[in-house]
N, C-alpha and C. Protein backbone atom coordinates (compact mmCIF):
# COMPACT_ATOMS: atom_id res chain seq x y z
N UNK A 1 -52.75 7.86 83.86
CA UNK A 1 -53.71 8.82 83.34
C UNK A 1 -54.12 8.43 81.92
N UNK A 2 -53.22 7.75 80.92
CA UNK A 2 -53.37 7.58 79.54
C UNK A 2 -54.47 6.33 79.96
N UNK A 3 -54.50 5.76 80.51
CA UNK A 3 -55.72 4.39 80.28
C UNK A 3 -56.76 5.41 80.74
N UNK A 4 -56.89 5.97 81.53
CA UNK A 4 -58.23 6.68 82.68
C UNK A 4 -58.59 7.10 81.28
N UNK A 5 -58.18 7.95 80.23
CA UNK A 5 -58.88 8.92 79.47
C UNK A 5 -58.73 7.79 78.42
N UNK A 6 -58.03 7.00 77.95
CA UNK A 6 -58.59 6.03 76.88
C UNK A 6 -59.92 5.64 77.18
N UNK A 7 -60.11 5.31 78.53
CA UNK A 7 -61.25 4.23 78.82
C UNK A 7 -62.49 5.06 78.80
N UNK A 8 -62.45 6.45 79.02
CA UNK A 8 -63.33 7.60 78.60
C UNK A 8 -63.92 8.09 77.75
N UNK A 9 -62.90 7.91 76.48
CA UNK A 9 -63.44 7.57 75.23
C UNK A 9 -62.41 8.90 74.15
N UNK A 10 -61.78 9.03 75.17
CA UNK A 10 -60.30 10.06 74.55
C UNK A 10 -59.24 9.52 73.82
N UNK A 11 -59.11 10.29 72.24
CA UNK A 11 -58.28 9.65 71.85
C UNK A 11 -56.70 10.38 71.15
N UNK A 12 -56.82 11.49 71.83
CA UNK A 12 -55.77 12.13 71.30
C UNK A 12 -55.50 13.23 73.07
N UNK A 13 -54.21 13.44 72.96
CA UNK A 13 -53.83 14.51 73.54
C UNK A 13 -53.39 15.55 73.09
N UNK A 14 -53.88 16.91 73.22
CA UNK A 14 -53.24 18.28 73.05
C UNK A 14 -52.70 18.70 74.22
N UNK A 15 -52.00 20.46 73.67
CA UNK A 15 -51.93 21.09 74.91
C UNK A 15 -52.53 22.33 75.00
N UNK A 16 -53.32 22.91 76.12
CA UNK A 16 -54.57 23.59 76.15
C UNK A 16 -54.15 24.87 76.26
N UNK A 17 -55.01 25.81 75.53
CA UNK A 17 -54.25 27.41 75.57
C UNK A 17 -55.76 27.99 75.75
N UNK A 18 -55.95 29.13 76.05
CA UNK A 18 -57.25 29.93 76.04
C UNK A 18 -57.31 30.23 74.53
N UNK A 19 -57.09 29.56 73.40
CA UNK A 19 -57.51 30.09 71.90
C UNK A 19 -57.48 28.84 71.16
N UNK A 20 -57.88 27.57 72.17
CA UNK A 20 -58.39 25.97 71.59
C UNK A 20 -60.01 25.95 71.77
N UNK A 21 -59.97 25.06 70.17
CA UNK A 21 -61.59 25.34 70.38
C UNK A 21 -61.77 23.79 70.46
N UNK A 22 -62.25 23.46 71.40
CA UNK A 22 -62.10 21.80 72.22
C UNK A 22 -63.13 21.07 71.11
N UNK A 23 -62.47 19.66 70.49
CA UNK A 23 -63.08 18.82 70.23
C UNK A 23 -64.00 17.74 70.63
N UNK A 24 -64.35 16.61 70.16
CA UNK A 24 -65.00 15.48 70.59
C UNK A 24 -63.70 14.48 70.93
N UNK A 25 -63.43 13.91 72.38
CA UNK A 25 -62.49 13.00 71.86
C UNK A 25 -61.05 13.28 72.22
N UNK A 26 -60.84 14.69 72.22
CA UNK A 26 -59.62 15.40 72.55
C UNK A 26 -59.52 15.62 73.61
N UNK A 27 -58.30 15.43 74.73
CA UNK A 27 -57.96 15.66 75.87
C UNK A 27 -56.94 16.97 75.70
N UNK A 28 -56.82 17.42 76.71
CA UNK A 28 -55.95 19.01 76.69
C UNK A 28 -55.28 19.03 78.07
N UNK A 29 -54.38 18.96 78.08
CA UNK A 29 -53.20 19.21 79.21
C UNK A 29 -53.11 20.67 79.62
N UNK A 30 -53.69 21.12 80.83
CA UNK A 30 -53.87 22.57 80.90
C UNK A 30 -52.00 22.34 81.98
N UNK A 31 -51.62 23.58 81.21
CA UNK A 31 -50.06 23.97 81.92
C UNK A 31 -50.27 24.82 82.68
N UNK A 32 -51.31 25.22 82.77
CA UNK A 32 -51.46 26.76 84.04
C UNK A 32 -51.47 25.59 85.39
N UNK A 33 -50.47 25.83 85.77
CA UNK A 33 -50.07 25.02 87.66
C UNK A 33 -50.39 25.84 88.78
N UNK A 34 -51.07 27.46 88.19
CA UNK A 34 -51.22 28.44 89.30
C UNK A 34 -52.16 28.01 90.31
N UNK A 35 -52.09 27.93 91.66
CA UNK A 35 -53.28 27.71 92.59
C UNK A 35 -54.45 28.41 92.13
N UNK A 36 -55.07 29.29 91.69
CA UNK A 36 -55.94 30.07 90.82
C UNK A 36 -57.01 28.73 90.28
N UNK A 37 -56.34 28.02 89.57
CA UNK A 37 -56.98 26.88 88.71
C UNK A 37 -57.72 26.24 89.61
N UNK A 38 -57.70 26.03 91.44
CA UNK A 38 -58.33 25.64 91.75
C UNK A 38 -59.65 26.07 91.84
N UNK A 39 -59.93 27.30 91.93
CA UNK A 39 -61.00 28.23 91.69
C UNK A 39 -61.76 27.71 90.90
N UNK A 40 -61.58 27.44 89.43
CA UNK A 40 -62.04 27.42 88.43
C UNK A 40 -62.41 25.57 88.74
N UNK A 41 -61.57 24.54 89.40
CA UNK A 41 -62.22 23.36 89.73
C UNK A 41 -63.44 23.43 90.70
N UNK A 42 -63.75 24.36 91.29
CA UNK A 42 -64.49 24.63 92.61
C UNK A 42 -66.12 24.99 91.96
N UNK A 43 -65.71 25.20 91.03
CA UNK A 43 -66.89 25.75 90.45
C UNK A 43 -67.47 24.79 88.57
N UNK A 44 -66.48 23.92 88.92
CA UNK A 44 -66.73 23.27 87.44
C UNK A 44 -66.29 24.20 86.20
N UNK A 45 -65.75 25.36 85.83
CA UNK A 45 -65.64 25.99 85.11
C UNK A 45 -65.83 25.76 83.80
N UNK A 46 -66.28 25.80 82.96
CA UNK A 46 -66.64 25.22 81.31
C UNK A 46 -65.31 25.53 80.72
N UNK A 47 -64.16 26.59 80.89
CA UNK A 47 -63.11 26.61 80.91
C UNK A 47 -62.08 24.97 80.66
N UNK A 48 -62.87 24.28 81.54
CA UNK A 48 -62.35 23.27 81.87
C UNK A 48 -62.58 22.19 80.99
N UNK A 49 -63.93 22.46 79.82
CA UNK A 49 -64.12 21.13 79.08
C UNK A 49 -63.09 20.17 78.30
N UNK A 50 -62.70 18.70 78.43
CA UNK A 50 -62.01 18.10 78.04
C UNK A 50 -60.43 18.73 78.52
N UNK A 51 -60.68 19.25 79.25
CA UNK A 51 -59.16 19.60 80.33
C UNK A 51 -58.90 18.70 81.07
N UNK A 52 -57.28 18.07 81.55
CA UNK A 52 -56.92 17.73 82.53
C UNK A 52 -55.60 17.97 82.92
N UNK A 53 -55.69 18.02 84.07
CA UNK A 53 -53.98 18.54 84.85
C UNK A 53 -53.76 18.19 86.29
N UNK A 54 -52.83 19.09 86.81
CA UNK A 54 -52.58 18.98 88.12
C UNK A 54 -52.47 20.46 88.64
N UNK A 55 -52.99 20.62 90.37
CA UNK A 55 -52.18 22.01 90.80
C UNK A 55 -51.85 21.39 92.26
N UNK A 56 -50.25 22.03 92.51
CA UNK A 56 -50.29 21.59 94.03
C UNK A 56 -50.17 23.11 94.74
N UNK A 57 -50.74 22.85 95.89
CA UNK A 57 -50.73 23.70 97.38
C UNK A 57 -49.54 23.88 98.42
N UNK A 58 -48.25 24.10 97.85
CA UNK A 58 -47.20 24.65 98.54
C UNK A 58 -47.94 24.71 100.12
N UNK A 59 -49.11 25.44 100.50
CA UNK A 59 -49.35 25.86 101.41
C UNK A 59 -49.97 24.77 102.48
N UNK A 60 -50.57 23.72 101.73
CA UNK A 60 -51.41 22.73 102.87
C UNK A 60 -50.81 21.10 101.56
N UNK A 61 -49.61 21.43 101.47
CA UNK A 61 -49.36 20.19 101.08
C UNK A 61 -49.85 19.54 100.20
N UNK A 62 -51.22 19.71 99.51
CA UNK A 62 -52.07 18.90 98.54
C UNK A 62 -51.64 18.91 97.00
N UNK A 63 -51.83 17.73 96.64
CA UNK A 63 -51.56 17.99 94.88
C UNK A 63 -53.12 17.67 94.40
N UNK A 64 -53.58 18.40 93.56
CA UNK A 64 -55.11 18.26 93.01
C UNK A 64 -54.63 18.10 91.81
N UNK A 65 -55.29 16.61 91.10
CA UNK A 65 -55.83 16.31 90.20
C UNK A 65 -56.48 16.60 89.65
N UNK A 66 -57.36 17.02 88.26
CA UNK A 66 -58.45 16.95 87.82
C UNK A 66 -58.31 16.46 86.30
N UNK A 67 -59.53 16.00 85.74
CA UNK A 67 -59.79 15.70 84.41
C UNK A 67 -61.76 15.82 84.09
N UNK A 68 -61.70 15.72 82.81
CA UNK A 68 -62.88 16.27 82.60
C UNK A 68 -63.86 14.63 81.68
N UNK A 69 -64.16 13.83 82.61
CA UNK A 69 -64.97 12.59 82.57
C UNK A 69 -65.69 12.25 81.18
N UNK A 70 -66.14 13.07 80.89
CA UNK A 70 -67.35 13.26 79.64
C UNK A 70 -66.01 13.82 78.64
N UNK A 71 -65.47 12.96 77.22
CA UNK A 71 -65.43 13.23 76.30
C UNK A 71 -65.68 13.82 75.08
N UNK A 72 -66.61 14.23 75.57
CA UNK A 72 -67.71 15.16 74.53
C UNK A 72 -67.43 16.54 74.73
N UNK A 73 -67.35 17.67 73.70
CA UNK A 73 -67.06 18.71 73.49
C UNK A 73 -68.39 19.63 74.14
N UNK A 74 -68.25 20.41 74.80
CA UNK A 74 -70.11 20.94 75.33
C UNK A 74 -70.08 20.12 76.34
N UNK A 75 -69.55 18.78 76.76
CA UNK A 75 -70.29 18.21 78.00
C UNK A 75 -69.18 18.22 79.06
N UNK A 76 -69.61 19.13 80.53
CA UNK A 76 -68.42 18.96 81.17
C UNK A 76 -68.80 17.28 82.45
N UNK A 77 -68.18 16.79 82.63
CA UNK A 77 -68.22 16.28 83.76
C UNK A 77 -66.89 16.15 84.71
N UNK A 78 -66.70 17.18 85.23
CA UNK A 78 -65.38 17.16 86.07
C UNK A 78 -65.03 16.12 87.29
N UNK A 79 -64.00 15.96 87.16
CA UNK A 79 -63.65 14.40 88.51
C UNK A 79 -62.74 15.01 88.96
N UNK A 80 -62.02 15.03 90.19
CA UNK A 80 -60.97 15.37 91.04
C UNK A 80 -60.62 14.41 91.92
N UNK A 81 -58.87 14.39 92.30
CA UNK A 81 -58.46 13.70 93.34
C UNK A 81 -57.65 14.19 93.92
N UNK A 82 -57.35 13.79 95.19
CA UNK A 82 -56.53 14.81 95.93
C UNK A 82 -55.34 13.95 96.86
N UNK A 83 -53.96 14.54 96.84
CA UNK A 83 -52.96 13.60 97.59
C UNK A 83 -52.16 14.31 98.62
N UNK A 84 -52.37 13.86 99.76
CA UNK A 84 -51.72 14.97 100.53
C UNK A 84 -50.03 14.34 100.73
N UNK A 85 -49.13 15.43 100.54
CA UNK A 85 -47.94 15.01 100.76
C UNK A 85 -47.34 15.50 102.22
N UNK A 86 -46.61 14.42 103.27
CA UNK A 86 -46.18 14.97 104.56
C UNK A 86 -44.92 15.38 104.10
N UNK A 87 -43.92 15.91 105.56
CA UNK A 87 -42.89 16.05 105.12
C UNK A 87 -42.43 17.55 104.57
N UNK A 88 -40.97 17.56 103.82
CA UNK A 88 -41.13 18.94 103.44
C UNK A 88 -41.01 18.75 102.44
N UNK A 89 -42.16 19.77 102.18
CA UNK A 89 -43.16 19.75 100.57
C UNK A 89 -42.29 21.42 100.02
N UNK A 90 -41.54 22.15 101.05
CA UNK A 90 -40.57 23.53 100.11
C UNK A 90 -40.33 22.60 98.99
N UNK A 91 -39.70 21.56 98.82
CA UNK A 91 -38.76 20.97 97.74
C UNK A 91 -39.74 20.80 96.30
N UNK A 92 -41.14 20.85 96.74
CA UNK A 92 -41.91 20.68 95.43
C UNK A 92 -42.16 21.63 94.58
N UNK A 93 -42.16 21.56 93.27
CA UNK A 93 -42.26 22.56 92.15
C UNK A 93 -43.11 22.04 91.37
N UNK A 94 -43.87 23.00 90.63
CA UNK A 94 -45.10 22.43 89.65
C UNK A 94 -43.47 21.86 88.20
N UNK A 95 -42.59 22.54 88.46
CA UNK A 95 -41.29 22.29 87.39
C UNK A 95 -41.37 20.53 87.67
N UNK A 96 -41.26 19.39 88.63
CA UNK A 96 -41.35 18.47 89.06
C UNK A 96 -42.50 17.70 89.12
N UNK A 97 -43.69 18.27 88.89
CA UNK A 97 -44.71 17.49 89.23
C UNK A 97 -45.41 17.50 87.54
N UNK A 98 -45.89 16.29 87.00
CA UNK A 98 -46.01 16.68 85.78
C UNK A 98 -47.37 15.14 85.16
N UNK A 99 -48.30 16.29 84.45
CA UNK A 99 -49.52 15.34 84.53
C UNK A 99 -49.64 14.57 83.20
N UNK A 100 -48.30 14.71 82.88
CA UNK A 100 -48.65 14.65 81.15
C UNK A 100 -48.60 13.13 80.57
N UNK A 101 -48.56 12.90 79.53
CA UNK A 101 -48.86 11.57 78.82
C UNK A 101 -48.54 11.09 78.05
N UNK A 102 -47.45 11.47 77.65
CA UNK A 102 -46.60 11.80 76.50
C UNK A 102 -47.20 10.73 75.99
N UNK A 103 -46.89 10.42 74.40
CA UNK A 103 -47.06 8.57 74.03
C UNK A 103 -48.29 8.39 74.13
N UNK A 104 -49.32 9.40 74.27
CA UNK A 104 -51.34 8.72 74.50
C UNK A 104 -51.01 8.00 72.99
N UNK A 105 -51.58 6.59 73.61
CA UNK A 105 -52.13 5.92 72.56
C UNK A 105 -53.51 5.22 72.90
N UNK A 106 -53.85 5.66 71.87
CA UNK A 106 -55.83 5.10 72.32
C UNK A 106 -56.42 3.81 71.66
């Protein structure tokens, strides 16, 4: 993930709260893992500018990716990917699954 958003033009990582006022440049690690968040990917949410994370689907197995393409503060361009896991997925926890980046160096 740290090259994907270097190569984007991101050069710092935060971590994203509803009372960040998003920069140019700045990436934000949203910690909300609630299925809810997919909502807000479904629709592009501006919520989302310079956001990226993960949510998985206990229910149909999927882990969703997202990050927000466009570096620019005001500009959203949202990207998503999606991984389906077989098997038994009870054992998965958003506690285990983790999108982060520790160490971004740009």
């Amino acid at each position: 993930m740290s090259l994907l958003l270097a190569g984007l033009g991101y050069s710092s990582v935060e971590t994203h709260s509803d009372k960040v006022v998003v920069t140019d440049h700045a990436a934000y690690e949203l910690q909300d893992t609630s299925i809810g968040v997919l909502d807000l990917i479904a629709v592009s949410d501006e919520s989302l500018d310079n956001v990226f994370g993960i949510v998985f689907d206990v229910t149909t197995g999927t882990l969703t990716g997202f990050y927000d393409a466009d570096s620019l503060a005001g500009s959203l361009d949202l990207q998503t990917y999606e991984i389906e896991l077989s098997g038994d997925v009870g054992e998965v926890t958003p506690e285990n699954l983790d999108a982060s980046i520790g160490g971004f160096i740009a």
